[in-house]
C-alpha atoms as a PDB file:
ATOM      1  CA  UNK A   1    -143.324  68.837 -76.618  1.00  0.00           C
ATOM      2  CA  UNK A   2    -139.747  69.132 -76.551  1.00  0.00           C
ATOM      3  CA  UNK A   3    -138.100  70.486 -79.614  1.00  0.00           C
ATOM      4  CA  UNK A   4    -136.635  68.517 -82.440  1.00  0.00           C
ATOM      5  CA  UNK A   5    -133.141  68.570 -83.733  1.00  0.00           C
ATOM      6  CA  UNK A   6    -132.098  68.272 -86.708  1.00  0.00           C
ATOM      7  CA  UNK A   7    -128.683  68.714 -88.541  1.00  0.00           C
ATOM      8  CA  UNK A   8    -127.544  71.860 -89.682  1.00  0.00           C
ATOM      9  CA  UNK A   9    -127.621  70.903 -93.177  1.00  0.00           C
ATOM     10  CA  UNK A  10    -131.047  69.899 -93.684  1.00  0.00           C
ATOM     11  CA  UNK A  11    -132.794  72.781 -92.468  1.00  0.00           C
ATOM     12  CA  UNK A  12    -129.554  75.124 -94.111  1.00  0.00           C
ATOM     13  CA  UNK A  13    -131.458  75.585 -97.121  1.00  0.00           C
ATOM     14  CA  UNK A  14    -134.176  77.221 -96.169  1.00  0.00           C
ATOM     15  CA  UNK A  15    -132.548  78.945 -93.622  1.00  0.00           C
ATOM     16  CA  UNK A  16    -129.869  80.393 -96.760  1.00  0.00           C
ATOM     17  CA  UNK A  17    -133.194  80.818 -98.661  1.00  0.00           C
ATOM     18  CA  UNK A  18    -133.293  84.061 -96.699  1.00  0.00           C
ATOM     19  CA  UNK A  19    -129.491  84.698 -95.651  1.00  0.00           C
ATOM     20  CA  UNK A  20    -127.568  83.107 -98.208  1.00  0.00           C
ATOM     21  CA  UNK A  21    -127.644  81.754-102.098  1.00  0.00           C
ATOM     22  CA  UNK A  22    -128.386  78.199-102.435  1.00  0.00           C
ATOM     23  CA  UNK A  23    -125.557  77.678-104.636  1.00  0.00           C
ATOM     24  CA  UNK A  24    -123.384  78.970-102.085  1.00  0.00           C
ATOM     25  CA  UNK A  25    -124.869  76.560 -98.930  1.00  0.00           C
ATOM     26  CA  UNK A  26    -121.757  74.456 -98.498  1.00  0.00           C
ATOM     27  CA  UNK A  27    -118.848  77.544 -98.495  1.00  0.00           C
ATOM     28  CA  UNK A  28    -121.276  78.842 -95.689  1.00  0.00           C
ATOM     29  CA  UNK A  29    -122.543  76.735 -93.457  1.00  0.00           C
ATOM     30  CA  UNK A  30    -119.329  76.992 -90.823  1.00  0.00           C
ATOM     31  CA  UNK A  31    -118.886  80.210 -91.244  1.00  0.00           C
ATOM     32  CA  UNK A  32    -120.033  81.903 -88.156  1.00  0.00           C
ATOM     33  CA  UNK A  33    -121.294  85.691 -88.346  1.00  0.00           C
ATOM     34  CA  UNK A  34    -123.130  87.547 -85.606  1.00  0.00           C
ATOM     35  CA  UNK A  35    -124.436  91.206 -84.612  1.00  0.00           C
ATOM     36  CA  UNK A  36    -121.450  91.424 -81.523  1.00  0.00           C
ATOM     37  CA  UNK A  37    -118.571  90.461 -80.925  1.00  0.00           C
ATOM     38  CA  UNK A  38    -115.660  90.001 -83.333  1.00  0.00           C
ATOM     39  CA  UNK A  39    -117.702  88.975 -85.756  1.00  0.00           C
ATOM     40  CA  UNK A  40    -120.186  91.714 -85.952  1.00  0.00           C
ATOM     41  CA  UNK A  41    -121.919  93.231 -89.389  1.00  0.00           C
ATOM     42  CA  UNK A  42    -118.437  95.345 -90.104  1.00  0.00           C
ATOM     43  CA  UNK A  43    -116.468  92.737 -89.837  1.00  0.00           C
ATOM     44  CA  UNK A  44    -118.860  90.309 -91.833  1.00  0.00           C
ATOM     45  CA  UNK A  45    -116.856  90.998 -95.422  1.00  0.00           C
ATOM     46  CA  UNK A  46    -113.781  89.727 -93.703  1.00  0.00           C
ATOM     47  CA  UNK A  47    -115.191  86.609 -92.902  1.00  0.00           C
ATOM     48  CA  UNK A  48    -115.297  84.742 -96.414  1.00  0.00           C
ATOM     49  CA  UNK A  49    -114.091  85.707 -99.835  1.00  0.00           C
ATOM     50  CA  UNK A  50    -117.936  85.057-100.681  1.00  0.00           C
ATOM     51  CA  UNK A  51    -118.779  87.660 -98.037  1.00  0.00           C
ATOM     52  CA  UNK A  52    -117.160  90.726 -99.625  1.00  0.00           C
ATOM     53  CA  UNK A  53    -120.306  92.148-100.598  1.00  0.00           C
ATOM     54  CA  UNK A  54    -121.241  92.734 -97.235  1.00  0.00           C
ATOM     55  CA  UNK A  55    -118.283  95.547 -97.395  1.00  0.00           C
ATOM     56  CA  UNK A  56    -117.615  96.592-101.202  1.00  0.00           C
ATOM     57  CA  UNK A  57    -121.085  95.979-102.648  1.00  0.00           C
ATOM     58  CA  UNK A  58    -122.664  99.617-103.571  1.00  0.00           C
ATOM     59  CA  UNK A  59    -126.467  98.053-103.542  1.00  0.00           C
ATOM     60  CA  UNK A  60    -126.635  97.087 -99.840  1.00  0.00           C
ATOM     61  CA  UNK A  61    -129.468  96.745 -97.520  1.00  0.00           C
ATOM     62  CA  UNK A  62    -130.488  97.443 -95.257  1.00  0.00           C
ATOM     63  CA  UNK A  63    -131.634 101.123 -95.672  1.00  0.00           C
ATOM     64  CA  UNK A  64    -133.496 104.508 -94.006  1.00  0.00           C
ATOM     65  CA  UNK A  65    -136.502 105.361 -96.261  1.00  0.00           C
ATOM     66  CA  UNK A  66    -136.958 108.932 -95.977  1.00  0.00           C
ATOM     67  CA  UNK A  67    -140.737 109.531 -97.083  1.00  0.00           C
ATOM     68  CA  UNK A  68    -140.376 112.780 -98.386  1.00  0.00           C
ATOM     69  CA  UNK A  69    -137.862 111.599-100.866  1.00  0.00           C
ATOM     70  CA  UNK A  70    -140.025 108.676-102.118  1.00  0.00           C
ATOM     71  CA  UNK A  71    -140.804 109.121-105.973  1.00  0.00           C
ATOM     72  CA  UNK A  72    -143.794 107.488-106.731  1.00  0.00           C
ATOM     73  CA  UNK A  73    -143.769 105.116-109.819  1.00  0.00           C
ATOM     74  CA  UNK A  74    -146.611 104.357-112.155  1.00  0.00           C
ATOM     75  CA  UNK A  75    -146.212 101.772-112.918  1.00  0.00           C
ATOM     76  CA  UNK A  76    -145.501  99.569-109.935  1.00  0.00           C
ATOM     77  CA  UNK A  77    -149.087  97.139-109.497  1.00  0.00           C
ATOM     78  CA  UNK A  78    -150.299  96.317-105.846  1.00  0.00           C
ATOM     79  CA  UNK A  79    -148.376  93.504-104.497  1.00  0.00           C
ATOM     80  CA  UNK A  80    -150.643  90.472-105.550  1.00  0.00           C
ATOM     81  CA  UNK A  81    -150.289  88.019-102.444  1.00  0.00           C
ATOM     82  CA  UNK A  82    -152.164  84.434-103.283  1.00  0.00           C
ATOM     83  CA  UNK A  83    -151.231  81.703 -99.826  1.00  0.00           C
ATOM     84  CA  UNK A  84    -152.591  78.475 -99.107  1.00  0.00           C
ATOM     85  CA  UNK A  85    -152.667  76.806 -95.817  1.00  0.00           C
ATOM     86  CA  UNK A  86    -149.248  74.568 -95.723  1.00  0.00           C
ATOM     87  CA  UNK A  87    -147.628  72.684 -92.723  1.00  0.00           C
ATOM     88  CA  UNK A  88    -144.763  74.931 -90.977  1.00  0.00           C
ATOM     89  CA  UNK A  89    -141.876  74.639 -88.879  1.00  0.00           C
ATOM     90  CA  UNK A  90    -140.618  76.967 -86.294  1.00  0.00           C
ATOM     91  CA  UNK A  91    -136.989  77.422 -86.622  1.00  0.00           C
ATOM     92  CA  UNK A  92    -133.897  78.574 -84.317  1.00  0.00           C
ATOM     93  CA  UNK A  93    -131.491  79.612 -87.017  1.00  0.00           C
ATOM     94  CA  UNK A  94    -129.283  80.858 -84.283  1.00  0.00           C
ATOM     95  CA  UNK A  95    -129.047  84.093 -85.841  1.00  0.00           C
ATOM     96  CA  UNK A  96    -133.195  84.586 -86.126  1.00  0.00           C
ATOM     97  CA  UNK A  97    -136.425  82.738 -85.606  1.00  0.00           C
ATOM     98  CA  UNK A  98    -138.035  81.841 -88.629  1.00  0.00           C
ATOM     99  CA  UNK A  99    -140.738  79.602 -90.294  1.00  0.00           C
ATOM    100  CA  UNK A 100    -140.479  77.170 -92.733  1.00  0.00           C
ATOM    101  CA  UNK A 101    -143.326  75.784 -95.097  1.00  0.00           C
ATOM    102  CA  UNK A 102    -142.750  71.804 -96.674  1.00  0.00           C
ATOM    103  CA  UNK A 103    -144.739  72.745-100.195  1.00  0.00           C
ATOM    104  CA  UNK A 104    -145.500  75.682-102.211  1.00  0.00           C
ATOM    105  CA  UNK A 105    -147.936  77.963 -99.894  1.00  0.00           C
ATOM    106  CA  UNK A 106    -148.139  80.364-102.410  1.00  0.00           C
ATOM    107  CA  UNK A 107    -147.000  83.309-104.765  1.00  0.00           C
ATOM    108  CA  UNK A 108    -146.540  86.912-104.745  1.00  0.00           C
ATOM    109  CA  UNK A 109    -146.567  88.596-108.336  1.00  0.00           C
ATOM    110  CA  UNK A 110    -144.022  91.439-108.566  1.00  0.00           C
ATOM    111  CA  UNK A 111    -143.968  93.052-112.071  1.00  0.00           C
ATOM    112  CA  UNK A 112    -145.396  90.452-114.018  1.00  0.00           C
ATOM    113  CA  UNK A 113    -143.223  87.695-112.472  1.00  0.00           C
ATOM    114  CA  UNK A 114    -144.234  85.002-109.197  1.00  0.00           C
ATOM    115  CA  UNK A 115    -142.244  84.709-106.717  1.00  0.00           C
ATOM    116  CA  UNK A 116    -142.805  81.711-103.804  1.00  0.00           C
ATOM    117  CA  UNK A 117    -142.792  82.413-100.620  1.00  0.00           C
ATOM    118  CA  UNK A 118    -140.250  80.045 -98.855  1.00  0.00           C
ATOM    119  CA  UNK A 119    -139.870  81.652 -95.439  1.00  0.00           C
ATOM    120  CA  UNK A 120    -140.325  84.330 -93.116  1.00  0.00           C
ATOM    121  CA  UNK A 121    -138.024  85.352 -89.629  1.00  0.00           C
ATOM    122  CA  UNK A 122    -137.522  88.424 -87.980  1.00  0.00           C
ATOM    123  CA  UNK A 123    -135.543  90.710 -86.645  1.00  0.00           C
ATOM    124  CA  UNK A 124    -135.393  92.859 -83.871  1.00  0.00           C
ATOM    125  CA  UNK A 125    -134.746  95.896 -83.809  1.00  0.00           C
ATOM    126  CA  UNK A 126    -135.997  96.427 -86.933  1.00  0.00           C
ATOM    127  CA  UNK A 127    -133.371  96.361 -90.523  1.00  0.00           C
ATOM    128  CA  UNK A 128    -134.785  99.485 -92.448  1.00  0.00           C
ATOM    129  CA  UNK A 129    -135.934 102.824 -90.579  1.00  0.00           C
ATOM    130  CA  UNK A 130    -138.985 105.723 -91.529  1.00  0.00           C
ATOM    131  CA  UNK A 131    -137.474 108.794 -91.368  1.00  0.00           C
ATOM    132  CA  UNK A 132    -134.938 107.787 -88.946  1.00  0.00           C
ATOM    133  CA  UNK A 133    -136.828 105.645 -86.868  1.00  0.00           C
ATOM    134  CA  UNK A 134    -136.436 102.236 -85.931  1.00  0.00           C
ATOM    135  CA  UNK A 135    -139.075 100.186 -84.769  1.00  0.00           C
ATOM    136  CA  UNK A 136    -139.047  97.523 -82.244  1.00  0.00           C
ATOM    137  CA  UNK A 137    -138.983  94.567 -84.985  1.00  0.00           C
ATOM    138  CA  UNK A 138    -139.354  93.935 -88.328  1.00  0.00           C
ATOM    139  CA  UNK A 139    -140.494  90.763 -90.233  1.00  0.00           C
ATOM    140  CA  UNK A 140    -138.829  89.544 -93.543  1.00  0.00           C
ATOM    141  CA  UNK A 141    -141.043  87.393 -95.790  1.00  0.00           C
ATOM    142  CA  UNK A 142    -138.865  85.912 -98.409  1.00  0.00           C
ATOM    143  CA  UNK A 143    -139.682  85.190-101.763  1.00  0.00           C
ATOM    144  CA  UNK A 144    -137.960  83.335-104.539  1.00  0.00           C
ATOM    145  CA  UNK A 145    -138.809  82.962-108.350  1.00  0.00           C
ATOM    146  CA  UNK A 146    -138.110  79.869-110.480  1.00  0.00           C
ATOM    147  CA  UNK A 147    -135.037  82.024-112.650  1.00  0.00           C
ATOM    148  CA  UNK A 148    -133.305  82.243-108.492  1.00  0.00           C
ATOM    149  CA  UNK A 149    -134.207  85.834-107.637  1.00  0.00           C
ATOM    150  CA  UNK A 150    -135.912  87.201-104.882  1.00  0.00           C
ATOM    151  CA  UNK A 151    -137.975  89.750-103.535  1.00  0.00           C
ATOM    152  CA  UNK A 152    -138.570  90.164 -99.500  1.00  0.00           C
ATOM    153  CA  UNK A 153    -141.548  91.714 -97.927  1.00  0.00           C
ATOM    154  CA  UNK A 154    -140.968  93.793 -94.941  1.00  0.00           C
ATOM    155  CA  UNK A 155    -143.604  94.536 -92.577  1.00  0.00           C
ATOM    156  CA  UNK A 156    -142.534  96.951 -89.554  1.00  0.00           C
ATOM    157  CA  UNK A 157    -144.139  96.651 -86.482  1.00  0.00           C
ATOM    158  CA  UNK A 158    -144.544  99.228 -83.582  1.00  0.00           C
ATOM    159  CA  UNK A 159    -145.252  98.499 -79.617  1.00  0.00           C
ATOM    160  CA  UNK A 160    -149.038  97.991 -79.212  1.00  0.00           C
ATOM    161  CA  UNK A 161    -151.303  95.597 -79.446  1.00  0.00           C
ATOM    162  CA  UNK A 162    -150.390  91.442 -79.436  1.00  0.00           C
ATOM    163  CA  UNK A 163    -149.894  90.551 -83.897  1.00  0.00           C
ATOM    164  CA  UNK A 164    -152.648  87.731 -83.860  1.00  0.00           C
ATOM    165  CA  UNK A 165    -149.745  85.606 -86.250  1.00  0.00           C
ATOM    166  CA  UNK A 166    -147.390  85.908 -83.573  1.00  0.00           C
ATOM    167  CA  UNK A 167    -149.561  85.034 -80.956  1.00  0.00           C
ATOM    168  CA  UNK A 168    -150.965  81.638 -82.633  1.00  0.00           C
ATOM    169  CA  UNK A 169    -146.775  80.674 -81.985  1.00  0.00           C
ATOM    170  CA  UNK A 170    -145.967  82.275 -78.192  1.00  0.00           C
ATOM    171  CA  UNK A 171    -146.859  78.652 -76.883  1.00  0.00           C
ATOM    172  CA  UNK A 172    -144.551  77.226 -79.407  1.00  0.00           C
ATOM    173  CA  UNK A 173    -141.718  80.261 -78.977  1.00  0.00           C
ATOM    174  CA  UNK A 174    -141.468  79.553 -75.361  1.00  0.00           C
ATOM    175  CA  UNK A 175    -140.585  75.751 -75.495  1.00  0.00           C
ATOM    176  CA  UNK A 176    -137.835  76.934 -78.193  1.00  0.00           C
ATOM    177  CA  UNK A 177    -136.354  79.419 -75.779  1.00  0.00           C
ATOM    178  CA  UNK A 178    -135.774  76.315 -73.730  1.00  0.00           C
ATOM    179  CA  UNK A 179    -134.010  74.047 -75.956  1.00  0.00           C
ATOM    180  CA  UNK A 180    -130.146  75.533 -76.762  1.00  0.00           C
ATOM    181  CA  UNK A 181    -129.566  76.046 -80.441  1.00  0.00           C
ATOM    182  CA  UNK A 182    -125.914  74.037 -80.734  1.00  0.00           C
ATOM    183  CA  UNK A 183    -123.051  74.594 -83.223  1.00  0.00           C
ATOM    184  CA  UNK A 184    -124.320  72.211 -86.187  1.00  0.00           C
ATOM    185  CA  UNK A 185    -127.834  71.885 -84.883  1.00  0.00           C
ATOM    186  CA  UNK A 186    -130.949  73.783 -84.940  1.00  0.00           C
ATOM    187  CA  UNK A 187    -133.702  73.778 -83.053  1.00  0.00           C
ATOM    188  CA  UNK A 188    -137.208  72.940 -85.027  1.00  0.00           C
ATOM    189  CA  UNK A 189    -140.549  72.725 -83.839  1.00  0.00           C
ATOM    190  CA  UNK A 190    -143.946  71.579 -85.948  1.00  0.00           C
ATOM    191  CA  UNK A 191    -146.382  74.080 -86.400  1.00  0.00           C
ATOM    192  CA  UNK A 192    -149.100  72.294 -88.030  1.00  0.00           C
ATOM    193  CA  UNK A 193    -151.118  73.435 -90.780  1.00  0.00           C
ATOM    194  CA  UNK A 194    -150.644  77.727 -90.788  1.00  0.00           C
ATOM    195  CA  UNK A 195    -152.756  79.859 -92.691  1.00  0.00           C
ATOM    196  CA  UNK A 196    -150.320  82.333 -93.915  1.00  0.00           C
ATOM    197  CA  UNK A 197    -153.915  84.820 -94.786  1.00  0.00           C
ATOM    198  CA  UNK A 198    -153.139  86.009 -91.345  1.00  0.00           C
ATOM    199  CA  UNK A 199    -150.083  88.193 -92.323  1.00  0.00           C
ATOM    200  CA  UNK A 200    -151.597  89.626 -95.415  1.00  0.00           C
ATOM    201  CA  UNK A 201    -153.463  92.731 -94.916  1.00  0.00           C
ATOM    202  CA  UNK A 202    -154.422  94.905 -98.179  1.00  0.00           C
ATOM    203  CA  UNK A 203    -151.244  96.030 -99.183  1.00  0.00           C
ATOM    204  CA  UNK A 204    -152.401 100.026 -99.862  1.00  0.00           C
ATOM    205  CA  UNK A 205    -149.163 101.282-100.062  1.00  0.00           C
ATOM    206  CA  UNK A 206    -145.658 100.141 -99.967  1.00  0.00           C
ATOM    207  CA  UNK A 207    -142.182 101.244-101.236  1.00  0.00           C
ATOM    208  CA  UNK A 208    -139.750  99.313-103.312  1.00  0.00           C
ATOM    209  CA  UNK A 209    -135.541 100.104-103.897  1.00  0.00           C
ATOM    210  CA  UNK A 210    -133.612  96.925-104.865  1.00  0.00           C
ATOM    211  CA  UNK A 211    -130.764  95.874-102.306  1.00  0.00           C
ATOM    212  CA  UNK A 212    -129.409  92.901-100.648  1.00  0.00           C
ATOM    213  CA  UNK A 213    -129.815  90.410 -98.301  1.00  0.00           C
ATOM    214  CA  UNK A 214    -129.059  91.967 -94.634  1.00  0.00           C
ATOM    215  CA  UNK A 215    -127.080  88.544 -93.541  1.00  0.00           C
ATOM    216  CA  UNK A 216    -124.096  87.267 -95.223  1.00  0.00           C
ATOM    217  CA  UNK A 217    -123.144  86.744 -98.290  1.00  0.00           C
ATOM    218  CA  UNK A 218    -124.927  90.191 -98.642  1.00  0.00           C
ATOM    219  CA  UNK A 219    -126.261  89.362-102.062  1.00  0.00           C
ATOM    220  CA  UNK A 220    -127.652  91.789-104.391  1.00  0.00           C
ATOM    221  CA  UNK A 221    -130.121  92.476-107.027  1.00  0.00           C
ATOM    222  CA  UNK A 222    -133.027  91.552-104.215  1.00  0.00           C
ATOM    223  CA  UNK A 223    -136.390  93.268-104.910  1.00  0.00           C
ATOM    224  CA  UNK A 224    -137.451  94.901-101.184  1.00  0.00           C
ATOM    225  CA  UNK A 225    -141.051  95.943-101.138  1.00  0.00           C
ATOM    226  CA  UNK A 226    -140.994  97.921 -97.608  1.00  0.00           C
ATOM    227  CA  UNK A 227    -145.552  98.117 -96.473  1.00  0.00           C
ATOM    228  CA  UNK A 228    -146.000 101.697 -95.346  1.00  0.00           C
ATOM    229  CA  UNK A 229    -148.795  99.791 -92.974  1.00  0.00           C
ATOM    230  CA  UNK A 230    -146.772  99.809 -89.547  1.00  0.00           C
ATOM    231  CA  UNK A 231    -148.305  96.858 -87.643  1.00  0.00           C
ATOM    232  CA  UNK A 232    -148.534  96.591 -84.055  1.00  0.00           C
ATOM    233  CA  UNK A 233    -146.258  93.488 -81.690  1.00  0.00           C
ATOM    234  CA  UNK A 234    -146.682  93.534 -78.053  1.00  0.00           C
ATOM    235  CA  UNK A 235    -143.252  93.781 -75.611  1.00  0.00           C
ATOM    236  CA  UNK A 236    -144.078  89.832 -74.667  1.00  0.00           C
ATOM    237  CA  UNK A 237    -143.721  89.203 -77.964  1.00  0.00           C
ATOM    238  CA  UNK A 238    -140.827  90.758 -79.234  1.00  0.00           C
ATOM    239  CA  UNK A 239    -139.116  89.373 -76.052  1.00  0.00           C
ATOM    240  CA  UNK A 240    -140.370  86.100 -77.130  1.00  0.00           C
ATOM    241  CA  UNK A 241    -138.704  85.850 -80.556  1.00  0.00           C
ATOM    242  CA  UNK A 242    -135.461  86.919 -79.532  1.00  0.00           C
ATOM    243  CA  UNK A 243    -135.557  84.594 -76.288  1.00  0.00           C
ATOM    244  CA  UNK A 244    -133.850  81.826 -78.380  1.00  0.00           C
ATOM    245  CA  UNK A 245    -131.179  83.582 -79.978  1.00  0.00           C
ATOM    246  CA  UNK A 246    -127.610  83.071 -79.246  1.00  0.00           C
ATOM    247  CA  UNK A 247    -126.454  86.455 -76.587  1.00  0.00           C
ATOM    248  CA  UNK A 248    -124.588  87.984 -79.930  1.00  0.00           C
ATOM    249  CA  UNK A 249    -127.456  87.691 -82.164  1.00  0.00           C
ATOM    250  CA  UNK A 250    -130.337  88.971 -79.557  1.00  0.00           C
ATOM    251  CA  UNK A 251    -130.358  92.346 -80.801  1.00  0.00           C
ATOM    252  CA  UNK A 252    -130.056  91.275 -84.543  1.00  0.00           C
ATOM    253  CA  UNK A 253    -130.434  94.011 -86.522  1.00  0.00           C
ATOM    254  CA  UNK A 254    -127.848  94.976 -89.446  1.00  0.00           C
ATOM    255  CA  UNK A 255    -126.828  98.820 -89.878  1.00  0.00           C
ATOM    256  CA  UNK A 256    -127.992 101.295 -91.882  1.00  0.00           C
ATOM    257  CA  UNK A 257    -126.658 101.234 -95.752  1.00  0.00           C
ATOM    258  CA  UNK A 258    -125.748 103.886 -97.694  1.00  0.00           C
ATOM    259  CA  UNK A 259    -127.909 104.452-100.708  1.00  0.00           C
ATOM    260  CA  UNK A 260    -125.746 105.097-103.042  1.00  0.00           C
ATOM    261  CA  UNK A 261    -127.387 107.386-105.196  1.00  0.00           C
ATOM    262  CA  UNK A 262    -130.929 104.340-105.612  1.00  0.00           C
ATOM    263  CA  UNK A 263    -133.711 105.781-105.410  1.00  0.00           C
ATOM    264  CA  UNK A 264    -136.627 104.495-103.275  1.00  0.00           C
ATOM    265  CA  UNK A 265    -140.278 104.146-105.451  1.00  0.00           C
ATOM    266  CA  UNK A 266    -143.447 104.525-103.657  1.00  0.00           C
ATOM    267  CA  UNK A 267    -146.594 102.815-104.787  1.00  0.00           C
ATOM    268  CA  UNK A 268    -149.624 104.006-102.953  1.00  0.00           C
ATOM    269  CA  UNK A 269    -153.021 102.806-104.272  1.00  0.00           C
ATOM    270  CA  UNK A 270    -154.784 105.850-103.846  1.00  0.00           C
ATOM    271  CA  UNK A 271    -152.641 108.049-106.269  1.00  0.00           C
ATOM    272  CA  UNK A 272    -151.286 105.127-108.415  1.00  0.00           C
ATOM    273  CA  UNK A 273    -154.437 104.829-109.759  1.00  0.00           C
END
């Protein structure tokens, strides 16, 4: 089944639901940013008066959590996950590959407060390092409550084993490697009915710092809840989600941020408690 197209405004929503403010979907939708090039992450708060967070803001993500330096907190609660089986879409945002749900699939409760997932992608090499290391990818599930905030899930993953998620979509990932992802276009193909169960594992421990969105506009105030579970991808695999990308956005991974004085929190279940 070849791969449906559909125009860049439809599916920029959800795609901004993860890289960009709704509010701020028209101002961005031609502006072009990429990991290379001329318009690589430094240059990215040159781009667009509404990308100058992306240089001046002092809250940025992504960052390098240095365990040691972890405080743990309390009174953070274990990330309370609740999905549903909901139809998906595999997405070529040109920048990442993501997956896109047509209803609510389901909340995460962060503090008190739900958040719905709207979409995951990922990104390879991974956004946020462990002590310095980077691993081979990293997947962002992004969450959004109904005041407009957010808070993003991100699972690392280290060469190994196949993910069973990832391999329910290699089929799928290969026909979108064949279909070019053009200027005002992406590339979309039906999933079916997911069962998004399959990337939630007991969530044991995990550390949280609030930052930004690692694509432009760069927005702060995002809740990141980092899972100290490293999960394992395959090489196939990893070569199979960036197969689609545009050359400058194959390795598409944003630096290292400064912290800034934050202070990463660590919950971990079996001293929380």
């Amino acid at each position: 089944m070849a791969a449906a197209r559909i125009p860049f405004f439809v599916l920029a929503f959800a795609f901004l639901l993860g890289t960009a403010l709704a509010t701020t979907l028209d101002q961005h939708e031609s502006i072009k940013f990429t990991y290379s090039g001329a318009t690589y992450p430094d240059k990215w708060g040159t781009l667009s008066p509404q990308f100058s967070a992306c240089s001046n803001g002092k809250s940025q993500s992504p960052v390098n959590i240095v365990k040691k330096e972890a405080v743990i907190d309390h009174n953070l609660k274990p990330l309370g996950r609740h999905y549903n089986p909901a139809n998906a879409t595999l997405v070529n945002h040109g920048v990442n590959i993501g997956v896109t749900y047509d209803r609510n699939v389901g909340v995460m409760t962060v503090d008190g407060k739900n958040y719905t997932l709207k979409q995951m992608h990922w990104h390879s090499p991974s956004e946020h390092h462990i002590n310095g290391v980077q691993y081979p990818a990293e997947l962002h599930q992004v969450h959004m409550a109904d005041d407009g905030n957010f808070s993003v899930v991100s699972v690392l993953y280290r060469y190994g084993n196949a993910d069973p998620f990832i391999s329910k979509l290699m089929g799928k990932l290969k026909e979108l490697a064949k279909e070019a992802c053009l200027e005002h276009e992406q590339a979309q193909i039906p999933l079916g009915i997911m069962n998004v169960k399959h990337i939630k594992r007991n969530t044991r421990k995990y550390y949280r710092y609030v930052g930004s969105l690692t694509t432009p506009p760069c927005t702060e105030h995002i809740i990141w809840n980092v899972l100290g579970k490293v999960r394992s991808i395959s090489k196939e695999q990893v070569a199979a989600l960036t197969a689609p990308l545009e050359a400058a956005c194959k390795n598409n991974s944003r630096p290292i941020q400064a912290l800034n004085g934050r202070h990463i929190q660590l919950y971990d279940e079996l001293r929380n408690n």
